[in-house]
Protein backbone atom coordinates (compact mmCIF):
# COMPACT_ATOMS: atom_id res chain seq x y z
CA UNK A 1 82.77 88.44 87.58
CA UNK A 2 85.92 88.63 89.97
CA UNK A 3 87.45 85.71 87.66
CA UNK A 4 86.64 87.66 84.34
CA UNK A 5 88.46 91.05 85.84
CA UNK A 6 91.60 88.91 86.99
CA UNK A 7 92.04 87.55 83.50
CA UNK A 8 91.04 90.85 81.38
CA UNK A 9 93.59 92.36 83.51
CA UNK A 10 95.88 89.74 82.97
CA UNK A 11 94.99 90.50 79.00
CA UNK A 12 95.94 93.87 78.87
CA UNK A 13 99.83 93.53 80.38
CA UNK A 14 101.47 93.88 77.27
CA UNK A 15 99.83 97.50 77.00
CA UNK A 16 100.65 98.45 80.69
CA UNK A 17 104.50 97.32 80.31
CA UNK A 18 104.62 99.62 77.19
CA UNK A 19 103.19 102.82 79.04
CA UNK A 20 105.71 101.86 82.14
CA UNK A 21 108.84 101.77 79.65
CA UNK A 22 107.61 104.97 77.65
CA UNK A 23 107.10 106.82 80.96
CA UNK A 24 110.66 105.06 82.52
CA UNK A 25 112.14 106.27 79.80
CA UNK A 26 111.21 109.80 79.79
CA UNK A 27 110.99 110.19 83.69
CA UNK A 28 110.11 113.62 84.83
CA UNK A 29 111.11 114.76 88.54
CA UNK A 30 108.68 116.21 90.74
CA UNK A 31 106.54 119.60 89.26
CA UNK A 32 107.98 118.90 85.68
CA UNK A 33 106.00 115.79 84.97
CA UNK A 34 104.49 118.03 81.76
CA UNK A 35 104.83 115.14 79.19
CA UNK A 36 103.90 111.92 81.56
CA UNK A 37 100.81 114.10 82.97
CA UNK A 38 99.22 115.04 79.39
CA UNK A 39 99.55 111.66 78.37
CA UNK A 40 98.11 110.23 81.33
CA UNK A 41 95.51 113.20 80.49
CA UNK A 42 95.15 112.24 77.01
CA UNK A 43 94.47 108.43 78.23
CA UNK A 44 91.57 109.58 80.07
CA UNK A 45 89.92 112.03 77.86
CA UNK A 46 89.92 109.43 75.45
CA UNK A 47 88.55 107.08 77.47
CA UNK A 48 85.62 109.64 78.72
CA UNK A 49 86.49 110.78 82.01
CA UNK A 50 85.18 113.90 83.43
CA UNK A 51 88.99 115.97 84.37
CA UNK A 52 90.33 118.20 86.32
CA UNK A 53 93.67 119.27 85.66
CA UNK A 54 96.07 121.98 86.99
CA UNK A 55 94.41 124.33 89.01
CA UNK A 56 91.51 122.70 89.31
CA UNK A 57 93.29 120.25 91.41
CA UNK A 58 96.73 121.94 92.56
CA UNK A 59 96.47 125.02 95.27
CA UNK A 60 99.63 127.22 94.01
CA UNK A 61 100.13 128.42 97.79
CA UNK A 62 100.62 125.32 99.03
CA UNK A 63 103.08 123.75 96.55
CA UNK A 64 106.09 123.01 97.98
CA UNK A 65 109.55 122.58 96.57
CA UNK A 66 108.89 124.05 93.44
CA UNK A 67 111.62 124.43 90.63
CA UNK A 68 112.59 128.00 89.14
CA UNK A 69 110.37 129.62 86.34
CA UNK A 70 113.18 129.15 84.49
CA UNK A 71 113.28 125.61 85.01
CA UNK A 72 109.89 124.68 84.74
CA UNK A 73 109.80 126.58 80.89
CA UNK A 74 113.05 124.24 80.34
CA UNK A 75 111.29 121.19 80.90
CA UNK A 76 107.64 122.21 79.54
CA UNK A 77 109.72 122.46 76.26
CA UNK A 78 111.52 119.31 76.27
CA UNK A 79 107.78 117.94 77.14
CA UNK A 80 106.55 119.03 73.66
CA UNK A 81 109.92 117.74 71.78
CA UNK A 82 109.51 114.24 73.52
CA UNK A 83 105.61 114.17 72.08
CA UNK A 84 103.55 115.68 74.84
CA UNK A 85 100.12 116.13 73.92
CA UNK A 86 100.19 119.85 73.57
CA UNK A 87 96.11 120.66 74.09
CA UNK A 88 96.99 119.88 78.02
CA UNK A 89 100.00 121.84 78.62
CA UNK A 90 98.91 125.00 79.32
CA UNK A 91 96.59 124.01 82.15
CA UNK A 92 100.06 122.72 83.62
CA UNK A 93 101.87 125.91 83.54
CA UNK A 94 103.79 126.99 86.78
CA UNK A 95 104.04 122.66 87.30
CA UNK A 96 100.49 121.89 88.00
CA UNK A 97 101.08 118.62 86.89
CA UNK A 98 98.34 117.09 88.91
CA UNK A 99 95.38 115.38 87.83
CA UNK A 100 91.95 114.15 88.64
CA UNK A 101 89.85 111.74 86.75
CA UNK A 102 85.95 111.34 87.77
CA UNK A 103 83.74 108.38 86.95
CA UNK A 104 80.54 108.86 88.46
CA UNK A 105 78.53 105.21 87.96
CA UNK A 106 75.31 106.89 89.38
CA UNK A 107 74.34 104.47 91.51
CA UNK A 108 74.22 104.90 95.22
CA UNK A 109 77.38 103.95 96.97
CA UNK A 110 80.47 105.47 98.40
CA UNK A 111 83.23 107.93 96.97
CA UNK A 112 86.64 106.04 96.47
CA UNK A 113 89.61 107.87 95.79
CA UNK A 114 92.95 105.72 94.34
CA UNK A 115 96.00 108.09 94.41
CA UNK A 116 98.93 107.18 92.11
CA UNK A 117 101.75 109.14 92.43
CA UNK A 118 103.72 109.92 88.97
CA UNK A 119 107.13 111.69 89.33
CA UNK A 120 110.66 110.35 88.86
CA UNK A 121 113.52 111.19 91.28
CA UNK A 122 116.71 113.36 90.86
CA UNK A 123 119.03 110.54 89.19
CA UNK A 124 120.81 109.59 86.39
CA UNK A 125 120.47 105.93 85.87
CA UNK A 126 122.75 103.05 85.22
CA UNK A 127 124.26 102.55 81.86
CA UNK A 128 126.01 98.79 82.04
CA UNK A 129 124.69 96.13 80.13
CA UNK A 130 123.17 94.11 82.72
CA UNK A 131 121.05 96.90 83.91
CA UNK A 132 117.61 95.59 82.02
CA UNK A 133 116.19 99.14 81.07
CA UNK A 134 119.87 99.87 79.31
CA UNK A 135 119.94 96.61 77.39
CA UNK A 136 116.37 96.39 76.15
CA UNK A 137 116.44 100.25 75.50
CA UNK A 138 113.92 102.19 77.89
CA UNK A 139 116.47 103.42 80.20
CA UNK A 140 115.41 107.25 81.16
CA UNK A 141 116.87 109.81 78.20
CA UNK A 142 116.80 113.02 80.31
CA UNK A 143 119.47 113.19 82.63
CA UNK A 144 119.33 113.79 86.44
CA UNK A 145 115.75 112.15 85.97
CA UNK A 146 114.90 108.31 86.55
CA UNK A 147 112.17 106.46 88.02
CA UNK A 148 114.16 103.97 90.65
CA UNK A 149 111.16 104.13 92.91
CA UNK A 150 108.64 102.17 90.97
CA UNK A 151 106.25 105.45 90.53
CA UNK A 152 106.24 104.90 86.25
CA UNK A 153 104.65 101.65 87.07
CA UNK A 154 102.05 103.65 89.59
CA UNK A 155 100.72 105.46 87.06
CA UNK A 156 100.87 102.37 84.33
CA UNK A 157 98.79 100.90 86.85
CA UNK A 158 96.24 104.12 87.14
CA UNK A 159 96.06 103.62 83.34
CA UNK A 160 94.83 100.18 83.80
CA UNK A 161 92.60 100.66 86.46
CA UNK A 162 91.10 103.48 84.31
CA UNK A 163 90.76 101.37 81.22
CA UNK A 164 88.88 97.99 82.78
CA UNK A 165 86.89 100.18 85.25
CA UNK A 166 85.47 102.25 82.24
CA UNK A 167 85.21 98.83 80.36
CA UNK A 168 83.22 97.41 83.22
CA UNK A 169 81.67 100.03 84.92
CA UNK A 170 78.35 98.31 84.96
CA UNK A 171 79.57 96.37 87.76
CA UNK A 172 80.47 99.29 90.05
CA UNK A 173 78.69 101.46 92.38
CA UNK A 174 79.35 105.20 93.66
CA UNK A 175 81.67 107.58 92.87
CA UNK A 176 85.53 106.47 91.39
CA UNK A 177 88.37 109.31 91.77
CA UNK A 178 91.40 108.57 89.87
CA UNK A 179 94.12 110.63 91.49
CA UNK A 180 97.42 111.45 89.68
CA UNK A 181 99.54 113.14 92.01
CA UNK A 182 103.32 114.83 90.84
CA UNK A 183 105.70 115.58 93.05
CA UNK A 184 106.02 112.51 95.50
CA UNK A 185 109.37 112.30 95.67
CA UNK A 186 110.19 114.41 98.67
CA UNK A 187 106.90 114.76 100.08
CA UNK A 188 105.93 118.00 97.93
CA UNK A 189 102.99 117.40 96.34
CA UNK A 190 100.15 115.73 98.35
CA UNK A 191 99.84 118.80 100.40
CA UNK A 192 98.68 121.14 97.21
CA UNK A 193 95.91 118.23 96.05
CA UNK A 194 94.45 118.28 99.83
CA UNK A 195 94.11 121.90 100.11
CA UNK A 196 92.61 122.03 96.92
CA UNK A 197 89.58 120.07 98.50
CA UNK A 198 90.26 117.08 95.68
CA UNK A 199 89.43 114.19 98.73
CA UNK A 200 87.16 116.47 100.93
CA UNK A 201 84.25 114.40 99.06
CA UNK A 202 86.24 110.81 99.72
CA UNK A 203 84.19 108.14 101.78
CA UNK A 204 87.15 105.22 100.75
CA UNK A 205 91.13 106.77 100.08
CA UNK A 206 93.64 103.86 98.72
CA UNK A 207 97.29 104.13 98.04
CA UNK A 208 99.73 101.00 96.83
CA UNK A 209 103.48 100.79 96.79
CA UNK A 210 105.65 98.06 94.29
CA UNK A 211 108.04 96.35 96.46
CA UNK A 212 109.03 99.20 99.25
CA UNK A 213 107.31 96.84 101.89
CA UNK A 214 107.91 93.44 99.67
CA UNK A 215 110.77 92.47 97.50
CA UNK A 216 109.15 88.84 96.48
CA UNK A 217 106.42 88.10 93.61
CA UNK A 218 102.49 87.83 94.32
CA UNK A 219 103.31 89.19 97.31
CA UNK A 220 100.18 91.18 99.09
CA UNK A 221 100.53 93.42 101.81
CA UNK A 222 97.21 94.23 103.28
CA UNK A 223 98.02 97.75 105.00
CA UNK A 224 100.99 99.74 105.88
CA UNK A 225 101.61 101.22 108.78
CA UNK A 226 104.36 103.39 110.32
CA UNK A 227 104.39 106.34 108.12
CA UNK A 228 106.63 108.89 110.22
CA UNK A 229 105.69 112.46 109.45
CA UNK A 230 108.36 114.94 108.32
CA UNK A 231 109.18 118.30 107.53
CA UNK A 232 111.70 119.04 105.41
CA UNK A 233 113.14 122.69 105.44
CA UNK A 234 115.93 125.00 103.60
CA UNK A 235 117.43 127.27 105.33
CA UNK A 236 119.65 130.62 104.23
CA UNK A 237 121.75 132.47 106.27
CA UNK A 238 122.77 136.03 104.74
CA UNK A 239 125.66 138.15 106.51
CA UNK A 240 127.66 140.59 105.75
CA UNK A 241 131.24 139.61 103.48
CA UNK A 242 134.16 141.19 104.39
CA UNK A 243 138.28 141.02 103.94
CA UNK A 244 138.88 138.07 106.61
CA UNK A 245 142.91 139.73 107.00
CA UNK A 246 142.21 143.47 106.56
CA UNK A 247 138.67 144.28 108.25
CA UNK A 248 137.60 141.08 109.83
CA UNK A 249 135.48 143.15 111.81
CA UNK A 250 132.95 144.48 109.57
CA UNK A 251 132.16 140.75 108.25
CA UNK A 252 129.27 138.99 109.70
CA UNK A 253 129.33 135.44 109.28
CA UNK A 254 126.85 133.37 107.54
CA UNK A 255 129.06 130.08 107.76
CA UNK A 256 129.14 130.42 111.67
CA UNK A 257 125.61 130.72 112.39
CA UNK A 258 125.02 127.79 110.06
CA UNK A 259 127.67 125.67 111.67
CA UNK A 260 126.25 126.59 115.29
CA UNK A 261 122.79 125.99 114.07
CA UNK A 262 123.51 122.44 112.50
CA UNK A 263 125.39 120.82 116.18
CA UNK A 264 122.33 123.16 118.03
CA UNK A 265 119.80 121.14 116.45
CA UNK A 266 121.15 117.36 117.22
CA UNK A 267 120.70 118.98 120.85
CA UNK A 268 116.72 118.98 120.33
CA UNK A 269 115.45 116.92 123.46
CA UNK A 270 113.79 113.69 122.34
CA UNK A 271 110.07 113.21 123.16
CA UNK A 272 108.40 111.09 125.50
CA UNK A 273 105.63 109.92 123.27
CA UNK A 274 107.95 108.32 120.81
CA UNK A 275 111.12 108.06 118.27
CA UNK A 276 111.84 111.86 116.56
CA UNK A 277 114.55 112.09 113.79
CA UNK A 278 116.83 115.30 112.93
CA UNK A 279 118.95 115.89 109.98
CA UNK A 280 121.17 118.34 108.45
CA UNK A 281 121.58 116.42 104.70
CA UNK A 282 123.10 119.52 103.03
CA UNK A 283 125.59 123.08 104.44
CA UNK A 284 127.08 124.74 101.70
CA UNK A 285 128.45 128.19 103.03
CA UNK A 286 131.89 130.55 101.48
CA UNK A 287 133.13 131.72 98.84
CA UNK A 288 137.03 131.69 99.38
CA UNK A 289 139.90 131.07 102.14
CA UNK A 290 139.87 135.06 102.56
CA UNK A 291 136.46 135.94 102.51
CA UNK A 292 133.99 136.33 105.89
CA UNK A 293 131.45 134.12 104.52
CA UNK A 294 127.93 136.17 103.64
CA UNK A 295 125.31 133.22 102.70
CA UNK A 296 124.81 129.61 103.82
CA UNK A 297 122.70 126.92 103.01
CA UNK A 298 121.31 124.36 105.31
CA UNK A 299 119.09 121.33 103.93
CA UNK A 300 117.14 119.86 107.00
CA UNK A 301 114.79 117.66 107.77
CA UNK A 302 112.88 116.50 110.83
CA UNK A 303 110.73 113.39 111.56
CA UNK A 304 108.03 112.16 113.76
CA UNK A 305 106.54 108.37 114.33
CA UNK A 306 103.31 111.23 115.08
CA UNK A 307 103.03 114.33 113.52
CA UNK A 308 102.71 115.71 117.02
CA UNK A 309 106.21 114.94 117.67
CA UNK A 310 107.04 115.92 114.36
CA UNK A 311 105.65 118.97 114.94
CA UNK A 312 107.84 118.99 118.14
CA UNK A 313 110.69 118.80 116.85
CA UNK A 314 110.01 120.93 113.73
CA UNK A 315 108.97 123.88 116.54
CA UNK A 316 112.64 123.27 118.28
CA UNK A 317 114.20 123.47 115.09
CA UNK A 318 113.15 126.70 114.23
CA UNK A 319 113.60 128.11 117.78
CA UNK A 320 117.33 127.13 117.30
CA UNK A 321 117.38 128.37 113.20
CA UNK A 322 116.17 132.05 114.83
CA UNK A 323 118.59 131.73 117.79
CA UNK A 324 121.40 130.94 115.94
CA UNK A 325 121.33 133.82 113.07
CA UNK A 326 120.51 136.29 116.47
CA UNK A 327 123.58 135.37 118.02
CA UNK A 328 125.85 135.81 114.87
CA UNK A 329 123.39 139.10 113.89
CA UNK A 330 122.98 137.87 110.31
CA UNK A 331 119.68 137.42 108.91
CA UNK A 332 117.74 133.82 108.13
CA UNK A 333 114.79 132.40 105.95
CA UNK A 334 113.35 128.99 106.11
CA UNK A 335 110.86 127.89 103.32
CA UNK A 336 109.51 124.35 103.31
CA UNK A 337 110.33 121.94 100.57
CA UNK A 338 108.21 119.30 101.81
CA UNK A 339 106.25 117.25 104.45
CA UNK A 340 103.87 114.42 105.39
CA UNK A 341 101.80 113.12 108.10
CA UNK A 342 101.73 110.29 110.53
CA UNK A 343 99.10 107.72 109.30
CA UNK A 344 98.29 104.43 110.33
CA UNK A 345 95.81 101.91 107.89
CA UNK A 346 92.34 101.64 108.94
CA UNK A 347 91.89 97.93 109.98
CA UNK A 348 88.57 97.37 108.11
CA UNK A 349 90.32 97.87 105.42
CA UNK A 350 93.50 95.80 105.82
CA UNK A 351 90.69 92.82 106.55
CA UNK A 352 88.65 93.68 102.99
CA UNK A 353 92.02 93.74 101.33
CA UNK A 354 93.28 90.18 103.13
CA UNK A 355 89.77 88.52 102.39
CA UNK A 356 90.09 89.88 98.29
CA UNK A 357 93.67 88.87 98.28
CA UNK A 358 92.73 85.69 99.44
CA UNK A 359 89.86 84.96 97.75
CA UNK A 360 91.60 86.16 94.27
CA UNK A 361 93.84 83.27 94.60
CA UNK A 362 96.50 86.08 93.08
CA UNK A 363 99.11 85.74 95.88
CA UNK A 364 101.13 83.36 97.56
CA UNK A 365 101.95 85.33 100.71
CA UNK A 366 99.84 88.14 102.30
CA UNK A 367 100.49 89.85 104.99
CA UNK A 368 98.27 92.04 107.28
CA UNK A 369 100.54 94.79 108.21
CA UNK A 370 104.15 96.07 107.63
CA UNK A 371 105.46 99.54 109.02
CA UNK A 372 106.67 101.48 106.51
CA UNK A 373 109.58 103.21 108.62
CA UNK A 374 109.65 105.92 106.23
CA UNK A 375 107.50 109.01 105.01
CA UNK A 376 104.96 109.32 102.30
CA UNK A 377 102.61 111.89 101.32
CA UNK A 378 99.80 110.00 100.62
CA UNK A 379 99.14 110.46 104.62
CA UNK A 380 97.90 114.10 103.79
CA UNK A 381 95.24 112.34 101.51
CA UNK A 382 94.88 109.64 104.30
CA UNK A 383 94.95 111.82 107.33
CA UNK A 384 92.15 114.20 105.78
CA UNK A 385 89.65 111.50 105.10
CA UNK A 386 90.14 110.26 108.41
CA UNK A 387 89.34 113.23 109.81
CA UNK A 388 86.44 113.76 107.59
CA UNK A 389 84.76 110.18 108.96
CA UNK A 390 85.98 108.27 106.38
CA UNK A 391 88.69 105.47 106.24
CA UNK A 392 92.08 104.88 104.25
CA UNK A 393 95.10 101.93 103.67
CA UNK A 394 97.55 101.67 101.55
CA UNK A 395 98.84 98.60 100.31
CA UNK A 396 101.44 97.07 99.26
CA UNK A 397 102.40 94.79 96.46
CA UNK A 398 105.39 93.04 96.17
CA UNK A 399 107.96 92.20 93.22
CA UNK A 400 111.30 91.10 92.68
CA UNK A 401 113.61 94.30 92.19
CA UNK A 402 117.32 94.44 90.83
CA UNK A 403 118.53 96.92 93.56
CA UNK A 404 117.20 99.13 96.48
CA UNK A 405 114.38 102.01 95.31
CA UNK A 406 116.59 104.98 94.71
CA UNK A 407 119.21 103.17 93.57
CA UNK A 408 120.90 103.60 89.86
CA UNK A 409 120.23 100.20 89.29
CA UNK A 410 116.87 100.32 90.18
CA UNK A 411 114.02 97.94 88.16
CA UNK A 412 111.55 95.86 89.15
CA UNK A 413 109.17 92.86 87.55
CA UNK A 414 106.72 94.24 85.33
CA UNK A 415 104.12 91.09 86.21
CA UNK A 416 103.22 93.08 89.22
CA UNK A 417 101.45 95.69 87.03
CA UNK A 418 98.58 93.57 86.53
CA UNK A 419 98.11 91.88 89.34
CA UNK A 420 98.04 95.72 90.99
CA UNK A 421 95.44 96.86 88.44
CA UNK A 422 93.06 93.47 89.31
CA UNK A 423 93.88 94.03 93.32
CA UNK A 424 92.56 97.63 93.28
CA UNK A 425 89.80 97.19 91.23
CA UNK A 426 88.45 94.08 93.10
CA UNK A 427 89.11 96.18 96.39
CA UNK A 428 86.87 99.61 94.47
CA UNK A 429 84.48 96.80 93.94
CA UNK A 430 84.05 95.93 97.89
CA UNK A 431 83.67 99.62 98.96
């Protein structure tokens, strides 16, 4: 049976590659993933999943990072012009782009949930010929948008796991959740699906990766570890403008309390437990030479190799935010754009996935464990079933890639797909 879902796997590549270029080449960023989602929704309906979509799935309070109205109606219109099945939209409004497909086999066994994460990041990609996307025609048509981290083959790869798991769901025992998650890309959209309750029935939660922790073909990595948890955080200062020559006085200073606040927080005391990050990425603050500046804007993040130190750090970081508008007497908010946990792979699992990898004959190297030295959301999803008594991993599959992930020149080879679709599904098949 293992043999015949390797090769009807193998069978069905053509189709995957052609939903990973049609996706690639109309990548959607976080929250705006209207047309990828209602196709992906479309796939499943037709294949006779029971959905949930939009707020069945997404908690609106907890979204993080989301675009303007305006924005949002900008790119739910392009959706339909670029041939977004329209029947889904409208459980999508406000970016509820997540969704959740249910296969219940009825036979005893656990709950597994497979997350694949579907959103592009905020790029324009490379347009020289020897970039293969621009050459062969599926380079990305809506600009700032481009998937350079692999995510349009992540939910190829959901569509294949759906298809040959419906196809062979005789085999299979449980409960199957197919989880489509938007908004990846800066840790923004895990959060909403958790706090929805979409994993609070998950026994088994599996994530993958192409090529972030293995740049070489039929390459398996059996767990990842060293997620570092983060919170990322905008920050506006308002003051008061004023003349900066005439009546200096009556300005109060937006620009100064951010440019305190940003050397204040490289200050924050490192923790005993273990590494801690700080960053100020972005300060934008003025509005001429003359002018007492009246609003700044500080882009920061903060990291954690726990989310107890995270958490640490995040706490200090606000302490200094509030202290800093005080002493200049301007005023402050801080809204989150985004987060994730600490998580660590249970080690049941990385043996199940090492004894499948093996036994599939599939890969030439495997390797247990890699720290991921990074952040990822899927460690809300990971973290919860933990808690809950259950157990999580999340693997990683290597390929060959023309440049780093985020990168302009980003690509990768498409014979991973595949092999990704026959991995999970042999794994599902185990739990």
């Amino acid at each position: 049976m293992n043999e015949q879902l390797i090769n009807r796997a193998r069978e069905i590549q053509t189709e995957l590659v052609e939903i990973r270029r049609d996706f690639h080449k109309h990548a959607e960023a976080g929250w705006t993933e209207f047309r990828t989602a209602a196709i992906i929704a479309e796939y499943l309906d037709n294949l006779g999943y029971d959905l949930l979509i939009g707020d069945a799935v997404i908690d609106e309070q907890a979204m993080m990072g989301v675009p303007t109205t305006e924005v949002l109606a900008e790119h739910m219109e392009r959706a339909k012009t670029q041939g977004a099945p329209e029947k889904y939209l409208d459980q999508m409004a406000g970016g509820k782009t997540g969704i959740v497909a249910i296969l219940d086999t009825g036979k005893p066994g656990s709950v597994v949930g497979l997350r694949f994460d579907i959103d592009a990041n905020d790029l324009n990609e490379a347009s020289i010929d020897d970039h293969r996307p621009h050459a062969e025609g599926f380079a990305s048509i809506n600009p700032g948008a481009m998937h350079a981290c692999g995510h349009d083959g992540h939910a190829a790869i959901g569509l294949g796991v759906a298809k040959l798991l419906m196809e062979m769901k005789d085999s299979f025992s449980g409960k199957i959740k197919l989880i489509f998650q938007p908004a990846e890309e800066g840790v923004r959209g895990a959060a909403s699906m958790m706090s929805k309750g979409v994993v609070d029935d998950v026994d088994v939660m599996l994530g993958m990766h192409l090529g972030f922790v293995g740049k070489e073909n039929n390459l398996l990595v059996c767990g990842v570890n060293g997620f570092l948890a983060t919170s990322k955080l905008d920050v506006t200062f308002k003051g008061v403008p004023a003349h900066a020559g005439a009546k200096p006085e009556e300005g109060k200073s937006a620009l100064l309390a951010a440019a305190a606040c940003t050397m204040s927080l490289q200050g924050i005391y490192r923790h005993s437990a273990g590494a801690s990050r700080i960053n100020v990425g972005v300060l934008q603050a003025g509005t001429g030479r003359n002018v007492v500046p009246d609003h700044a804007l500080m882009k920061v993040e903060t990291r954690g190799v726990t989310s107890q130190i995270n958490e640490f750090v995040k706490k200090e970081a606000l302490r200094m935010i509030e202290a800093s508008a005080n002493m200049y007497d301007v005023e402050f908010e801080v809204k989150e754009a985004g987060g994730a946990m600490s998580g660590e792979s249970d080690q049941e699992l990385i043996e199940l996935a090492k004894k499948v990898g093996e036994a599939s004959g599939m890969f030439n190297t495997i390797n247990e464990t890699v720290d991921l030295g990074g952040s990822e959301d899927f460690t809300y999803f990971m973290d919860h079933v933990q808690k809950n008594g259950g157990k999580s991993s999340y693997l990683g599959l290597g390929t060959e890639i023309a440049a780093g992930h985020h990168d302009s020149h980003f690509d990768f080879d498409e014979g991973v797909l595949s092999t990704s679709v026959a991995m999970l599904l042999l794994m599902t098949k185990e739990l």
